[in-house]
Protein backbone atom coordinates (compact mmCIF):
# COMPACT_ATOMS: atom_id res chain seq x y z
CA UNK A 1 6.91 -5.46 -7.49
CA UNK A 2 9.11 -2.22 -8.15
CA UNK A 3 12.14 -2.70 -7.04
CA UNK A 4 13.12 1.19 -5.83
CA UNK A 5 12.47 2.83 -2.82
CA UNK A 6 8.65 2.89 -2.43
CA UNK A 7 6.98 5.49 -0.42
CA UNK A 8 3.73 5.42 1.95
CA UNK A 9 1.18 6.69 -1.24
CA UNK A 10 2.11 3.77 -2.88
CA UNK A 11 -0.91 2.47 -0.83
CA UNK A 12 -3.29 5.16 -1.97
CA UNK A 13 -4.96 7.64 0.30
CA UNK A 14 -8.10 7.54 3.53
CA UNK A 15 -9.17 10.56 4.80
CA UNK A 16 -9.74 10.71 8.50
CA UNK A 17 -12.36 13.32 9.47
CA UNK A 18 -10.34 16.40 7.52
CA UNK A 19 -7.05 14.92 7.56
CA UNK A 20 -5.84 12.49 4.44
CA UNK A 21 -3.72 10.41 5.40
CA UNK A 22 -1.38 7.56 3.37
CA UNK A 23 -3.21 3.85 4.13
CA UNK A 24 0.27 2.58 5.04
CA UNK A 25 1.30 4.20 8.24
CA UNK A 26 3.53 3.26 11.50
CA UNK A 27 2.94 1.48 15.12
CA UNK A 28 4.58 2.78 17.81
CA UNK A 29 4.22 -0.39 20.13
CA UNK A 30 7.53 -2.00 18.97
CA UNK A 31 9.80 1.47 20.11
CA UNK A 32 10.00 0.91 23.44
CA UNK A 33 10.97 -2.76 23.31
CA UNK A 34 11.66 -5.66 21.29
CA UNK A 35 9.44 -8.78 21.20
CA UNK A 36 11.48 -10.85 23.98
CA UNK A 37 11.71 -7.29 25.91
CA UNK A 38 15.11 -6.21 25.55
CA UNK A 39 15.23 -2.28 25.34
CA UNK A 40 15.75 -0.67 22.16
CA UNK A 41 18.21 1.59 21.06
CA UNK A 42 16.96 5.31 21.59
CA UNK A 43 19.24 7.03 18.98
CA UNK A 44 17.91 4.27 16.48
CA UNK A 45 14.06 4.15 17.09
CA UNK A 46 14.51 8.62 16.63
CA UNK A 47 16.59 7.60 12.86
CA UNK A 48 13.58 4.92 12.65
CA UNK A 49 10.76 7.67 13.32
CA UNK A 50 12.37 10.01 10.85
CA UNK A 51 12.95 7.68 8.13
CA UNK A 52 9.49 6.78 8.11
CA UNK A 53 8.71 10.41 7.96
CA UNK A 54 10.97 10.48 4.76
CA UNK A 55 9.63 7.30 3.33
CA UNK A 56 6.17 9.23 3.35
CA UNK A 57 4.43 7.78 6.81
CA UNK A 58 2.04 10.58 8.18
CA UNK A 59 0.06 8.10 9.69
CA UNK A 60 2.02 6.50 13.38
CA UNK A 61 -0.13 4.91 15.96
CA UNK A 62 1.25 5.39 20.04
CA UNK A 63 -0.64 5.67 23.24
CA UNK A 64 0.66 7.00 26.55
CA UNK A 65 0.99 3.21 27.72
CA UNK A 66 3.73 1.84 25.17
CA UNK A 67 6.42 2.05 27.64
CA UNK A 68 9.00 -0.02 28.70
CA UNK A 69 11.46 0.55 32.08
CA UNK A 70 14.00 2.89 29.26
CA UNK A 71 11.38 4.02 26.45
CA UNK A 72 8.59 5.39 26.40
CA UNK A 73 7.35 5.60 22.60
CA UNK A 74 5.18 9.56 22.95
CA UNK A 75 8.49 10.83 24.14
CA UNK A 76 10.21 9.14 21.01
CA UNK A 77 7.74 10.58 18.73
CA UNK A 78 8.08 13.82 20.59
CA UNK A 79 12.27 13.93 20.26
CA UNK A 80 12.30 12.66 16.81
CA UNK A 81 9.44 14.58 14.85
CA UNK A 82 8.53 17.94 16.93
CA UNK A 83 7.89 20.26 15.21
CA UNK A 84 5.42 17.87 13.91
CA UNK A 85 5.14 18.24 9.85
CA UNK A 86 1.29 19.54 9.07
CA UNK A 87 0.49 16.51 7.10
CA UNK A 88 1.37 14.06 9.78
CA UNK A 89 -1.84 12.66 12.41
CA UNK A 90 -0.83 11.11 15.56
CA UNK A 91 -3.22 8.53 16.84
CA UNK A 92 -3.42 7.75 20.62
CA UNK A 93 -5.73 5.44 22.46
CA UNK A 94 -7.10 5.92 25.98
CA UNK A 95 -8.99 3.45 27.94
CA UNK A 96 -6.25 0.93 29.02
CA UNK A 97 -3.71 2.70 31.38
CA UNK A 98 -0.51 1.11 33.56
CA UNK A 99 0.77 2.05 36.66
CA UNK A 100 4.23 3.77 37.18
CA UNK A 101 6.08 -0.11 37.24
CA UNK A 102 4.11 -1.26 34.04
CA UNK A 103 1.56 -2.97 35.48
CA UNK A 104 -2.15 -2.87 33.61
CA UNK A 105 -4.78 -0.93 35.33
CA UNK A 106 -7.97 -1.36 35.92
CA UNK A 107 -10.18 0.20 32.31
CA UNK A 108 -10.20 3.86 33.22
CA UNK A 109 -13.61 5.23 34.49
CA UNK A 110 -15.05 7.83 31.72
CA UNK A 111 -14.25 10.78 34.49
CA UNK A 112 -10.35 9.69 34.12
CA UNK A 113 -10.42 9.57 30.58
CA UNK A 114 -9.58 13.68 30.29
CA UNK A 115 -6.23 12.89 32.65
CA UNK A 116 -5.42 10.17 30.06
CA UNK A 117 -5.82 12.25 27.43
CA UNK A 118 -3.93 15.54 29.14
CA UNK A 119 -0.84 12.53 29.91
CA UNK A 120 -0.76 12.05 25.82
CA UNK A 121 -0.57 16.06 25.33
CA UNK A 122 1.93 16.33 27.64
CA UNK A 123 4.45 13.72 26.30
CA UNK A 124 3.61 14.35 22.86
CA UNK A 125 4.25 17.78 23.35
CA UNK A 126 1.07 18.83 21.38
CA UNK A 127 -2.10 21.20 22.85
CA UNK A 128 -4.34 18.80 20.94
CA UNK A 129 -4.43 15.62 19.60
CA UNK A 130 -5.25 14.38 15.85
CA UNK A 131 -7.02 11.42 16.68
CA UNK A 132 -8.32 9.42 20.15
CA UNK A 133 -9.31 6.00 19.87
CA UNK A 134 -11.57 5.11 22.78
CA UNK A 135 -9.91 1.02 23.65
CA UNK A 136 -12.94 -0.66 25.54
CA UNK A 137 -12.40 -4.26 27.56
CA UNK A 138 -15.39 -5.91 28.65
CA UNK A 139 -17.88 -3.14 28.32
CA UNK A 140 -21.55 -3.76 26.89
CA UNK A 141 -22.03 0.02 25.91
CA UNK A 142 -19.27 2.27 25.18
CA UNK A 143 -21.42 5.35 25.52
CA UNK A 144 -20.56 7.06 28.42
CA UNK A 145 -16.78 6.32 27.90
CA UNK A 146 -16.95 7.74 24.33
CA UNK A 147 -19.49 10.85 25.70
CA UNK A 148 -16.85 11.96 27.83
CA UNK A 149 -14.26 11.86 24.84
CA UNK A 150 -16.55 13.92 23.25
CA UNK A 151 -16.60 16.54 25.54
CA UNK A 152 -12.95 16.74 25.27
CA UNK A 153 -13.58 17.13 21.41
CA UNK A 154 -15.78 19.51 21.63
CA UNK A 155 -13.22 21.44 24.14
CA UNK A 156 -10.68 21.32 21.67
CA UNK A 157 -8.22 18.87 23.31
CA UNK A 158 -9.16 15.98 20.61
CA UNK A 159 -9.66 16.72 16.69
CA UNK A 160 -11.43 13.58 16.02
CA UNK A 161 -12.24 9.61 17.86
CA UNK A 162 -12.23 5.90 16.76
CA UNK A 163 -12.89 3.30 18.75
CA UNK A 164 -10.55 -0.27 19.32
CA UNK A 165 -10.95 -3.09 20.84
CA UNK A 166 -14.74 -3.42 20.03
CA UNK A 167 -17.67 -5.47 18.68
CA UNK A 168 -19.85 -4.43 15.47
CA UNK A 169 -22.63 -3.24 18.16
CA UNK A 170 -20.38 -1.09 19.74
CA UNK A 171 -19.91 1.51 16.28
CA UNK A 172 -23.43 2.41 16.32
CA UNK A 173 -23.39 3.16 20.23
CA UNK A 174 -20.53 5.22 19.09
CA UNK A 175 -21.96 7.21 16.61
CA UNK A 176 -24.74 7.79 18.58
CA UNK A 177 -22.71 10.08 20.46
CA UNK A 178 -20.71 11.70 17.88
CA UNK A 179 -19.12 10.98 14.51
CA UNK A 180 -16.30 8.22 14.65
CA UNK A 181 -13.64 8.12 11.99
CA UNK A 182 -12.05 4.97 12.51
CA UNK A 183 -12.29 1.35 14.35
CA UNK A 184 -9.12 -0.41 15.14
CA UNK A 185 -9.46 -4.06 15.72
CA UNK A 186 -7.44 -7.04 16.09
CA UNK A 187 -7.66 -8.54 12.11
CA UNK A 188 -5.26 -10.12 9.66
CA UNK A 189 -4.44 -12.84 7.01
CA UNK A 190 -6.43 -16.05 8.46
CA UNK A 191 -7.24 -14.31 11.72
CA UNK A 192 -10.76 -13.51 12.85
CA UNK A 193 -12.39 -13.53 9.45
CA UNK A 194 -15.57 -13.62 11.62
CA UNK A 195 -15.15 -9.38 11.38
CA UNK A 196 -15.31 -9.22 7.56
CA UNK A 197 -18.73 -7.86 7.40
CA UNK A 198 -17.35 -5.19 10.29
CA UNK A 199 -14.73 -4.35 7.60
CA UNK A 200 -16.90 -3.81 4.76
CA UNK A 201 -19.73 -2.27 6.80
CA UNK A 202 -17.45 0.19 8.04
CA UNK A 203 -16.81 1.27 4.39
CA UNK A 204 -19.97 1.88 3.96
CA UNK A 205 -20.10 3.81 6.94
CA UNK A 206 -17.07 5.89 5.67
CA UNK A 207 -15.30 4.29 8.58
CA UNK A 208 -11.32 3.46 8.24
CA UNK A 209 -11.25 0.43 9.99
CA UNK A 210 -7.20 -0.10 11.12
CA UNK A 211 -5.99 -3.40 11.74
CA UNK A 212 -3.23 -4.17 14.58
CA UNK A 213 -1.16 -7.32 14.70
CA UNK A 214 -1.77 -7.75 11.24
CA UNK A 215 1.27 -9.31 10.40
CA UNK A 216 1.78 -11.16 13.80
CA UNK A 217 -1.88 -12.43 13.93
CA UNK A 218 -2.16 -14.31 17.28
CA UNK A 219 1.43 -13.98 17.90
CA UNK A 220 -0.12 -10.48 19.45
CA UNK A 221 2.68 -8.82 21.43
CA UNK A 222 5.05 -11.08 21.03
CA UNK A 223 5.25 -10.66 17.43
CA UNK A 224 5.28 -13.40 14.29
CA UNK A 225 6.55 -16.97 14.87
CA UNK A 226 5.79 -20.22 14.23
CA UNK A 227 5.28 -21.68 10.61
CA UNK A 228 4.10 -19.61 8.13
CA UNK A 229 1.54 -21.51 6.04
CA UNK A 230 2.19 -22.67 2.74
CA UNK A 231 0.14 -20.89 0.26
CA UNK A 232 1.32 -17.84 2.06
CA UNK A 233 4.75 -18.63 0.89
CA UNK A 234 3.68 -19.74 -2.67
CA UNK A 235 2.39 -16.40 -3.19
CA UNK A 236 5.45 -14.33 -1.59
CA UNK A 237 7.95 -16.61 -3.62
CA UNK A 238 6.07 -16.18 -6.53
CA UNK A 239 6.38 -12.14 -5.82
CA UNK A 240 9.51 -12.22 -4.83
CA UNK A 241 9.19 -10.74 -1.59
CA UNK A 242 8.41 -11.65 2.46
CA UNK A 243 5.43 -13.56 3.64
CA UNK A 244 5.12 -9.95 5.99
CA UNK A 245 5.08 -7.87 2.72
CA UNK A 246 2.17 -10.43 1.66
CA UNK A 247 0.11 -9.96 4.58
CA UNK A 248 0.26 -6.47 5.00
CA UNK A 249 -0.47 -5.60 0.71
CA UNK A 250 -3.73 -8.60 1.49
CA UNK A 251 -4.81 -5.94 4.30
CA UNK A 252 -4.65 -3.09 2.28
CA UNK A 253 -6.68 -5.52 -0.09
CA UNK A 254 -9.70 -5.95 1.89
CA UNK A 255 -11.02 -2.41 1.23
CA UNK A 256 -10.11 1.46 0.68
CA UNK A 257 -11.12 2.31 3.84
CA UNK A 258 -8.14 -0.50 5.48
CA UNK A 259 -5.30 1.60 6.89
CA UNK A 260 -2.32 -0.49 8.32
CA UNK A 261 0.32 0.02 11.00
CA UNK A 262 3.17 -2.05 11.32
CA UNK A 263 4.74 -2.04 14.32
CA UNK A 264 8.81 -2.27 13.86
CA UNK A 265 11.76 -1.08 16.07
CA UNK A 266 13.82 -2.40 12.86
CA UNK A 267 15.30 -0.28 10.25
CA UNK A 268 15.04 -2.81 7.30
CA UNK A 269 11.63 -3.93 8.12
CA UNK A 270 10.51 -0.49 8.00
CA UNK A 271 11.16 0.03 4.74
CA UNK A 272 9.74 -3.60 3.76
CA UNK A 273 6.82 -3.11 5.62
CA UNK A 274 6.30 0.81 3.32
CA UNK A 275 7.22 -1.32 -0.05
CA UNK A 276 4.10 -3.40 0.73
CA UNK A 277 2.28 -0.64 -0.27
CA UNK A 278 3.40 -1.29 -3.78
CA UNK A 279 2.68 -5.38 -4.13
CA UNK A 280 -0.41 -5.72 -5.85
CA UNK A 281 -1.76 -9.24 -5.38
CA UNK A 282 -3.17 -10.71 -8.36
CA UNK A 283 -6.93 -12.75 -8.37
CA UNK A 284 -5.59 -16.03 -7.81
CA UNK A 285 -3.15 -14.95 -5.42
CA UNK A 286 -6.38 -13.29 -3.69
CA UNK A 287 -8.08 -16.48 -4.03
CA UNK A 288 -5.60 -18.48 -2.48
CA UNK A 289 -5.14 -16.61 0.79
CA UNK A 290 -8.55 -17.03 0.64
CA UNK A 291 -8.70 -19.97 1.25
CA UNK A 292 -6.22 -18.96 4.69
CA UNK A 293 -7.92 -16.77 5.99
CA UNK A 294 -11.31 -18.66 5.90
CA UNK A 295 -9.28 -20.77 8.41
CA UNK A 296 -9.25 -18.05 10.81
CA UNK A 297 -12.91 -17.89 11.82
């Protein structure tokens, strides 16, 4: 694996309705707080936005609900990066919100959706947004949700939508309504291999599908832990690297059209997590985590 300071293209390139972005990009989640909930440093997680900036991210994930008592990760983005660079798309989600004290909401009703969108505008500083994923919980049919997002597209508030959170029935529903550039899911190294075929029939599609918690699997929010399995660390020891740096270059393995986002209030780990765009896994390392992530089903 080079050895210098790799950038974001490393990873090669997905284009996102008309915007190209780098398939190694940034999660905001981890700003606001750190895995045991201890606030983060605001000066630092403004150096960390701009380094990954410099390091050649134009691809961060945030939503209006990645907040924490201190932080609030839009505002972050907002102070650290505005004026925002022309290359650089901004992802939000709508769907989930939290009250003023943090506490989850009920799944917005499709007529809130334009106040969750106009909340992202507002801290983000922005008069439109690059990219709205639609996150559904426990709906059957995302259509009315996702007509009412595009409404606000074709109003000019939203350049383009994804959908999260969702079931392979729900992308057709979707596209029903209008075109959907990406589908961000829940996947990773030995975790719900059940949604390969989602994967690779979203590259047919021409759909980036965008993996969260890739490196923290079903550690979810509270981040990686426990043992990491064996063959996992064969492979990084044989690489020389971190079984992270593994687990991210697998995900940008599985396809062209796999953009990830790392989530990191760390300094170091951000630039780990961008030099995984540069490990290229060989067959039989591919074969062996393989073997993993068939585990995950």
């Amino acid at each position: 694996m080079h050895r210098g300071t790799v950038t974001a293209d490393a990873a090669g390139t997905w284009t996102l309705g008309d915007r190209t972005v780098n398939r190694i990009g940034l999660g905001a989640m981890r700003l606001t707080a750190t895995a045991d909930g201890r606030p983060t440093d605001r000066d630092q997680m403004i150096g960390l936005l701009r380094r990954a900036v410099e390091l050649g991210v134009n691809h961060i994930d945030t939503a209006a609900f990645y907040f924490s008592p201190l932080r609030s990760a839009n505002e972050l983005i907002n102070a650290a990066l505005a004026p925002y660079p022309d290359d650089l798309v901004i992802a939000t989600k709508v769907g989930p919100g939290k009250d003023p004290s943090g506490q989850w909401l009920p799944l917005a009703r499709p007529d809130q959706l334009r106040g969750q969108v106009e909340e992202n505008l507002r801290q983000l500083g922005r008069d439109h947004l690059d990219l709205v994923n639609l996150r559904q919980n426990g709906l059957d049919s995302v259509a009315e949700h996702f007509g009412a997002l595009a409404e606000l597209r074709d109003a000019g508030l939203i350049r383009h939508l994804g959908i999260s959170n969702v079931r392979p029935h729900h992308l057709p529903q979707a596209r029903a309504v209008a075109p959907v550039v990406c589908v961000q899911n829940a996947y990773g190294l030995g975790y719900r291999a059940g949604h390969d075929e989602f994967v690779r029939d979203c590259a047919a599609r021409g759909v980036a599908y965008v993996p969260f918690f890739a490196i923290a699997t079903a550690g979810r929010e509270a981040g990686a832990g426990g043992e990491e399995d064996p063959e996992v660390c064969a492979v990084a020891a044989a690489h020389g690297v971190s079984t992270a740096q593994v687990r991210l270059a697998w995900t940008l393995h599985r396809g062209p059209n796999v953009l990830a986002i790392p989530g990191t209030g760390n300094p170091e780990h951000l630039v780990a997590n961008v030099a995984a765009a540069a490990l290229r896994l060989t067959p039989d390392d591919l074969a062996r985590l393989e073997t993993v992530h068939q585990r995950g089903r």
